[in-house]
C-alpha atoms as a PDB file:
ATOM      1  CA  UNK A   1     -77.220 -33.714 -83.258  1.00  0.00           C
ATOM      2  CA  UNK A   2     -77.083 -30.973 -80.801  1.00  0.00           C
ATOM      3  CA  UNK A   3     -74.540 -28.999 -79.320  1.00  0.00           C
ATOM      4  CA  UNK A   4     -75.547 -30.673 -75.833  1.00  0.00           C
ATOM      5  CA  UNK A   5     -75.354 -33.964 -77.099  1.00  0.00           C
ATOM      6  CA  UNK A   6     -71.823 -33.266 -78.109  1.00  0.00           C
ATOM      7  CA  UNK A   7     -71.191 -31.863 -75.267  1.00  0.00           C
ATOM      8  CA  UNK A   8     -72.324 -33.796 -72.548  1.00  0.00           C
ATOM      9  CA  UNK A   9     -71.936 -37.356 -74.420  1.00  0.00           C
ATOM     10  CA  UNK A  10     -69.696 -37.355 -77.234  1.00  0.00           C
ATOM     11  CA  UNK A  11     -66.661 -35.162 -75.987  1.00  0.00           C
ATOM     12  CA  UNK A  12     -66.532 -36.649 -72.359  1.00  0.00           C
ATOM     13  CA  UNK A  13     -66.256 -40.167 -74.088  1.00  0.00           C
ATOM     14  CA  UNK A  14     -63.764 -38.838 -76.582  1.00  0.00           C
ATOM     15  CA  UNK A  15     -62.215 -37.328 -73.597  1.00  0.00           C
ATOM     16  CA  UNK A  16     -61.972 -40.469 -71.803  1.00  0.00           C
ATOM     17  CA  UNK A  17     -60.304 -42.125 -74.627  1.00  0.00           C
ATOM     18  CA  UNK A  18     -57.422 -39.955 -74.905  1.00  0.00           C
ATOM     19  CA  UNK A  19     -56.462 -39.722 -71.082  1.00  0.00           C
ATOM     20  CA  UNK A  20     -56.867 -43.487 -70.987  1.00  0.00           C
ATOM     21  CA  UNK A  21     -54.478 -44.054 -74.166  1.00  0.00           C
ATOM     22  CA  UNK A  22     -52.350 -41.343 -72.646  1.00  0.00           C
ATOM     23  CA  UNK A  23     -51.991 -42.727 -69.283  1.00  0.00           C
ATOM     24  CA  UNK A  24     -51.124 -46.370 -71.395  1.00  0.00           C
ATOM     25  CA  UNK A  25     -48.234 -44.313 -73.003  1.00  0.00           C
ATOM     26  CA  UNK A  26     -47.548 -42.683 -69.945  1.00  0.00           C
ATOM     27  CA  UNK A  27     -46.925 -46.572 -68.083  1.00  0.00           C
ATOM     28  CA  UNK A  28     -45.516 -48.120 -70.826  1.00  0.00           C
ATOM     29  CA  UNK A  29     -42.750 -45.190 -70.939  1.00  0.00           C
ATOM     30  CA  UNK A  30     -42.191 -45.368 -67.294  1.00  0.00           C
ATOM     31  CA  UNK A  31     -41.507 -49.150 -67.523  1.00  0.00           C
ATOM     32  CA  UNK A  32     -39.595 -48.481 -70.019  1.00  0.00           C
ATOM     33  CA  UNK A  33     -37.651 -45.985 -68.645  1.00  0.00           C
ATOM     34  CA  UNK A  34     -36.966 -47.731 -65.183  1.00  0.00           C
ATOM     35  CA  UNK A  35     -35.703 -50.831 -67.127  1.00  0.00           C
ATOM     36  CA  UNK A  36     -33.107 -47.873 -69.101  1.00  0.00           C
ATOM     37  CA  UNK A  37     -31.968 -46.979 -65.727  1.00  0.00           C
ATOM     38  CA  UNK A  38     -31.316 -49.795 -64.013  1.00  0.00           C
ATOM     39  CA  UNK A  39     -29.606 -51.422 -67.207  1.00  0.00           C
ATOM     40  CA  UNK A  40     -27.658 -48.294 -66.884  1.00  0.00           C
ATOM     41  CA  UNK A  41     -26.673 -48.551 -63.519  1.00  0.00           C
ATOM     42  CA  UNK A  42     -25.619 -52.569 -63.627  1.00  0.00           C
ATOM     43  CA  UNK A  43     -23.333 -51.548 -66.581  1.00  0.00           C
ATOM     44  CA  UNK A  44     -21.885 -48.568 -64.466  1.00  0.00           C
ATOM     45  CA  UNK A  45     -18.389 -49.511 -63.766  1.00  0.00           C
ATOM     46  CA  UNK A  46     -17.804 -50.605 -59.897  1.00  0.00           C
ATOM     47  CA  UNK A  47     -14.322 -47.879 -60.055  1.00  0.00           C
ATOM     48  CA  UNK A  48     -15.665 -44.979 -62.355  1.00  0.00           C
ATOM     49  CA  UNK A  49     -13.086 -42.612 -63.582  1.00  0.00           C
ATOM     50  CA  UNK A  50     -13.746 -39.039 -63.298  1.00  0.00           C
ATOM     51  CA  UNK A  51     -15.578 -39.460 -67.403  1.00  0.00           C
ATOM     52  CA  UNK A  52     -17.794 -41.981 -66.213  1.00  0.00           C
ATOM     53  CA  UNK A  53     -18.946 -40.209 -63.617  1.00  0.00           C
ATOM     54  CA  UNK A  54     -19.605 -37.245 -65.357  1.00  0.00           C
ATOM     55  CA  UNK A  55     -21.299 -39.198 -67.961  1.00  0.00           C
ATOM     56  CA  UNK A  56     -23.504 -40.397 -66.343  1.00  0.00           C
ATOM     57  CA  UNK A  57     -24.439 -36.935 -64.108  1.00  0.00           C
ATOM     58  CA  UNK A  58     -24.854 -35.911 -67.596  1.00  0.00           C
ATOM     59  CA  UNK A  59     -27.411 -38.544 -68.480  1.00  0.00           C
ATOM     60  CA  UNK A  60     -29.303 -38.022 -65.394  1.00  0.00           C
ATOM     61  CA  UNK A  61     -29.478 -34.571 -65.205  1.00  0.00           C
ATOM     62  CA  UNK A  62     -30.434 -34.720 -69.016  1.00  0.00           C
ATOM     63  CA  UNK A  63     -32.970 -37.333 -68.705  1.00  0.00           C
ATOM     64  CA  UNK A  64     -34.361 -34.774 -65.340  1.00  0.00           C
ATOM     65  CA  UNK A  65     -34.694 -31.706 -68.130  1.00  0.00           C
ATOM     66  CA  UNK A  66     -36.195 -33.650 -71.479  1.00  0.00           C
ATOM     67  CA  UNK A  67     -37.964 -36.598 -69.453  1.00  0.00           C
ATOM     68  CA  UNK A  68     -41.755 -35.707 -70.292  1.00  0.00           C
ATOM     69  CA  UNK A  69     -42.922 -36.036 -66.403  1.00  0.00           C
ATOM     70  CA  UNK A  70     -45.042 -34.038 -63.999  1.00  0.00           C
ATOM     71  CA  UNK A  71     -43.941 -35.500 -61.199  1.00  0.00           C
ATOM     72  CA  UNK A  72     -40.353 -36.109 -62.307  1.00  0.00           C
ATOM     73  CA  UNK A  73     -38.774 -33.096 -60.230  1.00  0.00           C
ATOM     74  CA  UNK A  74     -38.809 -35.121 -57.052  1.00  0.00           C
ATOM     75  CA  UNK A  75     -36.143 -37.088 -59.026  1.00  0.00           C
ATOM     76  CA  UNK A  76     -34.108 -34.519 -58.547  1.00  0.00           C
ATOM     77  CA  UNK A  77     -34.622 -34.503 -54.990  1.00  0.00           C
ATOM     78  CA  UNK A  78     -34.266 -38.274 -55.013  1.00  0.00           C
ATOM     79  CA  UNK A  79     -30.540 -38.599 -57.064  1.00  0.00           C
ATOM     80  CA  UNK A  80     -29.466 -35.679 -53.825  1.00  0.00           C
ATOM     81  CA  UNK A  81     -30.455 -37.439 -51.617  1.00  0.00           C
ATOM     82  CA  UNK A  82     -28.791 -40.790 -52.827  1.00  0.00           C
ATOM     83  CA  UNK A  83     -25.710 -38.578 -53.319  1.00  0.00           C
ATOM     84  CA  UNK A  84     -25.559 -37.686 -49.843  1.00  0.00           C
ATOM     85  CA  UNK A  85     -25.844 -40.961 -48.329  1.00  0.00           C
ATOM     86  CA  UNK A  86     -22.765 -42.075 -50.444  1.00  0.00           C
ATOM     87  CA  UNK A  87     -21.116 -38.920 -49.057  1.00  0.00           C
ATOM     88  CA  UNK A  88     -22.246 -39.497 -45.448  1.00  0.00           C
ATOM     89  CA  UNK A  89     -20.066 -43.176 -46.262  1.00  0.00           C
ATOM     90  CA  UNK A  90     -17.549 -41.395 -47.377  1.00  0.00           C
ATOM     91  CA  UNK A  91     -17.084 -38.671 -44.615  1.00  0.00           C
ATOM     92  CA  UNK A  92     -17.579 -36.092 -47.337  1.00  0.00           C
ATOM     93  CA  UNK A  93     -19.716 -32.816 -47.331  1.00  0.00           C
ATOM     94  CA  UNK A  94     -23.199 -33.092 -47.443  1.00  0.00           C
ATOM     95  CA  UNK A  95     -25.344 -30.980 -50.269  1.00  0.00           C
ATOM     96  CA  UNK A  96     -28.230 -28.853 -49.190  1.00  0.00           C
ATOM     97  CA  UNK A  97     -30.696 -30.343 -51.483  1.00  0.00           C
ATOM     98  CA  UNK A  98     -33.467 -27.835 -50.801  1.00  0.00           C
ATOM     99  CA  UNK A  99     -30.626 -25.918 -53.284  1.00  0.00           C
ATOM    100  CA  UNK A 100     -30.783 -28.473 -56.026  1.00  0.00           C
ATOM    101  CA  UNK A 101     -32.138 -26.200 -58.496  1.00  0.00           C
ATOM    102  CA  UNK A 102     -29.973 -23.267 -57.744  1.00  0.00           C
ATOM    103  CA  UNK A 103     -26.809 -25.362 -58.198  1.00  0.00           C
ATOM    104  CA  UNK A 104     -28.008 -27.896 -60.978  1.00  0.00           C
ATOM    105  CA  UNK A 105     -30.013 -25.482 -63.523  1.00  0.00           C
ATOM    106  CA  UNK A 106     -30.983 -21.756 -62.498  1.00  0.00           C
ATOM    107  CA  UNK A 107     -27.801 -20.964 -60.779  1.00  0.00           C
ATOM    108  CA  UNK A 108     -27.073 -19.523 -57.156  1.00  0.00           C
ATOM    109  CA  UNK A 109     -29.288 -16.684 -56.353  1.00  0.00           C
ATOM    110  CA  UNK A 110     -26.434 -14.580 -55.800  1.00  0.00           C
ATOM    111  CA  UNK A 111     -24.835 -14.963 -59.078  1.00  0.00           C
ATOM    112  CA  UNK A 112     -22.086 -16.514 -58.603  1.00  0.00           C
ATOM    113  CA  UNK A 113     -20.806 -19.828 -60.698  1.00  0.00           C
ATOM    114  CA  UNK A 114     -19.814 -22.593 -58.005  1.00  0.00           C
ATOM    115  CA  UNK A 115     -18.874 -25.483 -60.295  1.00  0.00           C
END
């Protein structure tokens, strides 16, 4: 066998095989996930205390760090955006959510802690 037989036959269909059995894993865990998340928020209480609600920030903003997705940082983008329509309902603040990042993981630019 030669190396361009391997190369041009073998590997690509090797190749294949793993990205296909990847992207299975890939659907299956995003199914998955989906159904964890709206099981989640059906068992959400309809008057969280102050616990609850910072339970499940926890669990979302845990599940945004660990969750093994490329394109999982525009859900991020998404829960801020959510969050602001509830505040818009409630007459509260708005959040600049082009400063999601700053505020939810790297921290301000300028330093400071606002928690």
């Amino acid at each position: 066998m030669s190396d361009r037989f391997f190369h041009e036959l073998i590997f690509p269909t090797y190749k294949w095989l793993i990205l296909e059995k990847k992207l299975k894993n890939r659907q299956s865990l995003g199914r998955k996930t989906w159904a964890f998340l709206h099981t989640m928020a059906a068992y959400y209480p309809k008057n969280p205390t102050s616990k609850d609600q910072q339970d499940m920030f926890s669990l979302i903003q845990l599940l945004a760090k660990f969750y093994p997705c490329p394109i999982c940082d525009a859900l991020v983008g998404w829960f801020c955006q959510l969050h602001n329509r509830v505040n818009r309902r409630l007459g509260k603040p708005l959040f600049d959510c082009s400063k999601v990042w700053q505020r939810w993981k790297y921290g301000w630019d300028d330093g400071s802690c606002n928690y």
